[in-house]
Structure formats: C-alpha cells, structure tokens
C-alpha atoms as a PDB file:
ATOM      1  CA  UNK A   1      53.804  46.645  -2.748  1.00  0.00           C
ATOM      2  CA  UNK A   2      55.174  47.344  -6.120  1.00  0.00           C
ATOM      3  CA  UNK A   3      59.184  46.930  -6.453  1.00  0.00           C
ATOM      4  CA  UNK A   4      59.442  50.162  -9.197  1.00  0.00           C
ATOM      5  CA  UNK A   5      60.400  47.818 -11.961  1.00  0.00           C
ATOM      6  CA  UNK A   6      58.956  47.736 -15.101  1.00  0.00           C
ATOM      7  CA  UNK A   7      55.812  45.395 -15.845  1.00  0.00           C
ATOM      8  CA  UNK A   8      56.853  42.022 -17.409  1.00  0.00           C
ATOM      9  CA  UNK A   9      56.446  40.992 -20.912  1.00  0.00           C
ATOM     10  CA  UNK A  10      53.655  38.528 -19.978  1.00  0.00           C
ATOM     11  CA  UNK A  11      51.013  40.958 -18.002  1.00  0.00           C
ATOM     12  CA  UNK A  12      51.505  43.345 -21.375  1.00  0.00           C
ATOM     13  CA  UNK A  13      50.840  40.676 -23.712  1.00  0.00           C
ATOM     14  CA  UNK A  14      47.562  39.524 -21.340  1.00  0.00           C
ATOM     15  CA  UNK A  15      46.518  42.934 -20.880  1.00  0.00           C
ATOM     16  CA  UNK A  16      46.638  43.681 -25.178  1.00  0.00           C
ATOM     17  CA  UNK A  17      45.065  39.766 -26.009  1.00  0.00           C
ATOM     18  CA  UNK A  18      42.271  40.877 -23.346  1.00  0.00           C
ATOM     19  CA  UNK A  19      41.633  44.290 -25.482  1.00  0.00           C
ATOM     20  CA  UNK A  20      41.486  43.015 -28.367  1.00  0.00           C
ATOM     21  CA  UNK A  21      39.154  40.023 -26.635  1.00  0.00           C
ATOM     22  CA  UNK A  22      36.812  42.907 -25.721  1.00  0.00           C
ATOM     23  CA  UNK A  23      37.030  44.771 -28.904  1.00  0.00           C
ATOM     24  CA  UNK A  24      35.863  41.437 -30.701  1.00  0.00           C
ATOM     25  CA  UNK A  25      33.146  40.797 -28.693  1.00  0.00           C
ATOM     26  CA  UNK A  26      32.236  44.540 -29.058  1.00  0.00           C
ATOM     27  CA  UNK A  27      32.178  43.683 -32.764  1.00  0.00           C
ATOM     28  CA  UNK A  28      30.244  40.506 -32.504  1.00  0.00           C
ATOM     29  CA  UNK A  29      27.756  41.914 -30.399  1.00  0.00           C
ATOM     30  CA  UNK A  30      26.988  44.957 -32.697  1.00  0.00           C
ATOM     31  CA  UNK A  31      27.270  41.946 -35.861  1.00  0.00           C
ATOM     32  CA  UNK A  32      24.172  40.441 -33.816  1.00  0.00           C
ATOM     33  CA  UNK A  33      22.541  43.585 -32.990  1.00  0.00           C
ATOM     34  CA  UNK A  34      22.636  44.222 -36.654  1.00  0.00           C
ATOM     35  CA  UNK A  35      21.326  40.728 -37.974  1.00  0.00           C
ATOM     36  CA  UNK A  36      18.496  41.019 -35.538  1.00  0.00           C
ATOM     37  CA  UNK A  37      17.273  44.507 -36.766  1.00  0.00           C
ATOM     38  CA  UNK A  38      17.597  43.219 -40.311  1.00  0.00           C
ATOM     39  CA  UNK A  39      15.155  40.214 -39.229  1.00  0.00           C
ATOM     40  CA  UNK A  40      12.819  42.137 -38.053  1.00  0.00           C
ATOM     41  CA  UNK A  41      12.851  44.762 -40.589  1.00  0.00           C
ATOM     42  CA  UNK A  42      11.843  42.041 -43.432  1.00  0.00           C
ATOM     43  CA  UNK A  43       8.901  40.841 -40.615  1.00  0.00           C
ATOM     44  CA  UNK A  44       7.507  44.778 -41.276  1.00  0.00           C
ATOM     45  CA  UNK A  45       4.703  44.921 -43.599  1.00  0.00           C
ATOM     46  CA  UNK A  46       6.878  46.805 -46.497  1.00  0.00           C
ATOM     47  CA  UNK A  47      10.197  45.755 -44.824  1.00  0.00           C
ATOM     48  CA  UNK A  48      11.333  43.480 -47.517  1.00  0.00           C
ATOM     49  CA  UNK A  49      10.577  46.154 -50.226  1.00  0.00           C
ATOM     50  CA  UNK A  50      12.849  48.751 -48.023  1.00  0.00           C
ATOM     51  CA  UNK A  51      15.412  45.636 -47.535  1.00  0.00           C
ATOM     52  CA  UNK A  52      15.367  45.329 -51.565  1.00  0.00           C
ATOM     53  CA  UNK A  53      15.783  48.758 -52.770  1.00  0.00           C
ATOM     54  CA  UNK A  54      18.829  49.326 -50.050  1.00  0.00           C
ATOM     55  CA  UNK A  55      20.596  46.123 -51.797  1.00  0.00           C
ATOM     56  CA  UNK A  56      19.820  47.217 -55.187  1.00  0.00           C
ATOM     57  CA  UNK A  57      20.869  50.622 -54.206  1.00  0.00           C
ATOM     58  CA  UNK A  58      23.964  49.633 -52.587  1.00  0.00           C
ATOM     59  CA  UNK A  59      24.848  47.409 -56.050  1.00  0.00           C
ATOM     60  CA  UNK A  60      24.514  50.719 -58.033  1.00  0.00           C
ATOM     61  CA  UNK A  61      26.725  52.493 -55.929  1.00  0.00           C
ATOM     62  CA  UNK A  62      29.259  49.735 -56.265  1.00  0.00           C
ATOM     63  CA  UNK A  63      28.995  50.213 -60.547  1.00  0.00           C
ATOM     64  CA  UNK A  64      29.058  53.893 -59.694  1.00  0.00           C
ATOM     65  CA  UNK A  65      32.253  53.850 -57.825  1.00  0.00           C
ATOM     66  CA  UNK A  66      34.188  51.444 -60.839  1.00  0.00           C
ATOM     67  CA  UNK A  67      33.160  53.721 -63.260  1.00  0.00           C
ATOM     68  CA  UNK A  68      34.509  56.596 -61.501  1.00  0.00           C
ATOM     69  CA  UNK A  69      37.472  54.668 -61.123  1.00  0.00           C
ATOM     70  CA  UNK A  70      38.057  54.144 -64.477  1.00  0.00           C
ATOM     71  CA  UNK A  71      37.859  58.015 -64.877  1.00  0.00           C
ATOM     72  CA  UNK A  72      41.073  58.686 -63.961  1.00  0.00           C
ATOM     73  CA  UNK A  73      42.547  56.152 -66.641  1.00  0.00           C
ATOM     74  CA  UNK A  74      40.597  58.198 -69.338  1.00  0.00           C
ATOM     75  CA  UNK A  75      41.785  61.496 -68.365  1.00  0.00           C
ATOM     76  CA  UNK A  76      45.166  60.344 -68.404  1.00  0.00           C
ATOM     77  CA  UNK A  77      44.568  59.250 -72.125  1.00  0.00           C
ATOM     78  CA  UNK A  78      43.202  62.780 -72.886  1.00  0.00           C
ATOM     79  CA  UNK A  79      46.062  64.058 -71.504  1.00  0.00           C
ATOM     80  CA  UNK A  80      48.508  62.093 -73.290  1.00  0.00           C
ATOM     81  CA  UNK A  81      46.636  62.514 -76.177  1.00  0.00           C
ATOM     82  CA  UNK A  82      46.496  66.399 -76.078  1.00  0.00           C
ATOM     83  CA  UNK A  83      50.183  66.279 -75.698  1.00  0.00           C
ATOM     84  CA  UNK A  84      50.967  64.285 -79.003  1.00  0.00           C
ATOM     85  CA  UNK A  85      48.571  65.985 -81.037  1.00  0.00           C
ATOM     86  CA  UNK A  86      50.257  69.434 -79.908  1.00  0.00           C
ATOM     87  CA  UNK A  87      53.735  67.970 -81.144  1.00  0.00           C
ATOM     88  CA  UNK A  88      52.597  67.175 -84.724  1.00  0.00           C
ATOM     89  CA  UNK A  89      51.051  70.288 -84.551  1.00  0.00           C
ATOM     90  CA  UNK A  90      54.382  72.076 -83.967  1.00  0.00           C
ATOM     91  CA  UNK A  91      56.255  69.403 -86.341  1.00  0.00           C
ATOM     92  CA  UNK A  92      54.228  69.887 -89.115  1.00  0.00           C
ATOM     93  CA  UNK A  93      55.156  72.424 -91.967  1.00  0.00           C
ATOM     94  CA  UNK A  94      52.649  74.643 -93.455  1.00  0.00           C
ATOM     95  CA  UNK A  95      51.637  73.032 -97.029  1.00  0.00           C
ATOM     96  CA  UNK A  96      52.691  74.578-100.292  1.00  0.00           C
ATOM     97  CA  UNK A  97      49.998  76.182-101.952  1.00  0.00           C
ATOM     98  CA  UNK A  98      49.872  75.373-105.495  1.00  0.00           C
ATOM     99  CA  UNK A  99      49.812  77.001-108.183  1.00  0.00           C
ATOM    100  CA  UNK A 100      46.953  76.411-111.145  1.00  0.00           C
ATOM    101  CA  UNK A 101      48.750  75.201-114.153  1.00  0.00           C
ATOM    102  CA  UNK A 102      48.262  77.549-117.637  1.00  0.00           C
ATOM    103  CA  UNK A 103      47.012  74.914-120.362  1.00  0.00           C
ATOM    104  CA  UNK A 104      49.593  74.939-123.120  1.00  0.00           C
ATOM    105  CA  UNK A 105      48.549  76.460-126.605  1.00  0.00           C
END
C-alpha cells in the first residue's frame, strides 16, 4: 500500500545514480563496440589504408575549421578598416590646384 506521500529524497537520488549507471554503461558498451570494429577494420586487406586516410582526413578538417575561425577576426578588421578609411575620406579637403608660375623677364 502506498501512504500518498511524496517519494523520499533517497529512492530519487537511487533511481537518477542508477540512470546515469545505465547511460554509462550504454556509453562504454558502444566505446567497445567501436574499438572492436576499428580492430577489425585494420585486419581487412586495405583496412589500414581506409583507417589512414579517415585520420588524415579528420586532421584537415580540424585546420579547416581554425582557419574558418580566424575568418571572423579578419572580417572584423575589414570592417573596421572600411570605416576609418571612409572618415579620412570625409576629413580630408580637396587639394589646391596650383598654379604654373610665369618665369620673370
């Protein structure tokens, strides 16, 4: 028989710890699952060419994504560029033309 009162502090806490318990060994397990399929991909004839070109392919993405980090710091130098340049434009008077001097006789 249950009273109608609410569940105590301690069954919650067991109930979350065992959750997250399960979602570890989830984790672990698919961790495994993964090392294992890796093993015996490298075992294929040609496997350990594939396994190479993924890690040198995954290395270039990782250069690929800093540089397009750094992107955003250029543009922002453009910008702030653009924007000084257009006040010395408006700043800056027009020059005087001169005028060609007569030689004295």
């Amino acid at each position: 028989m249950t009273s109608g009162m609410p569940e105590t502090t301690s069954k919650r806490t067991t109930a979350a710890k065992s959750s997250k318990l399960a979602d570890k060994d989830l984790v672990a397990r698919l961790a495994d699952a993964g090392e294992e399929v890796l093993q015996r991909l490298a075992e294929l004839p040609g496997g350990q060419r594939a396994l190479t070109a993924v890690n040198e392919l995954r290395a270039r993405v990782d250069d690929l994504a800093k540089k397009v980090r750094g992107i955003d710091a250029l543009e922002a130098r453009v910008v702030k560029l653009e924007k000084e340049i257009a006040a010395l434009k408006k700043t800056k008077t027009p020059a005087r033309r001169s005028t060609a001097r007569k030689p004295a006789s």
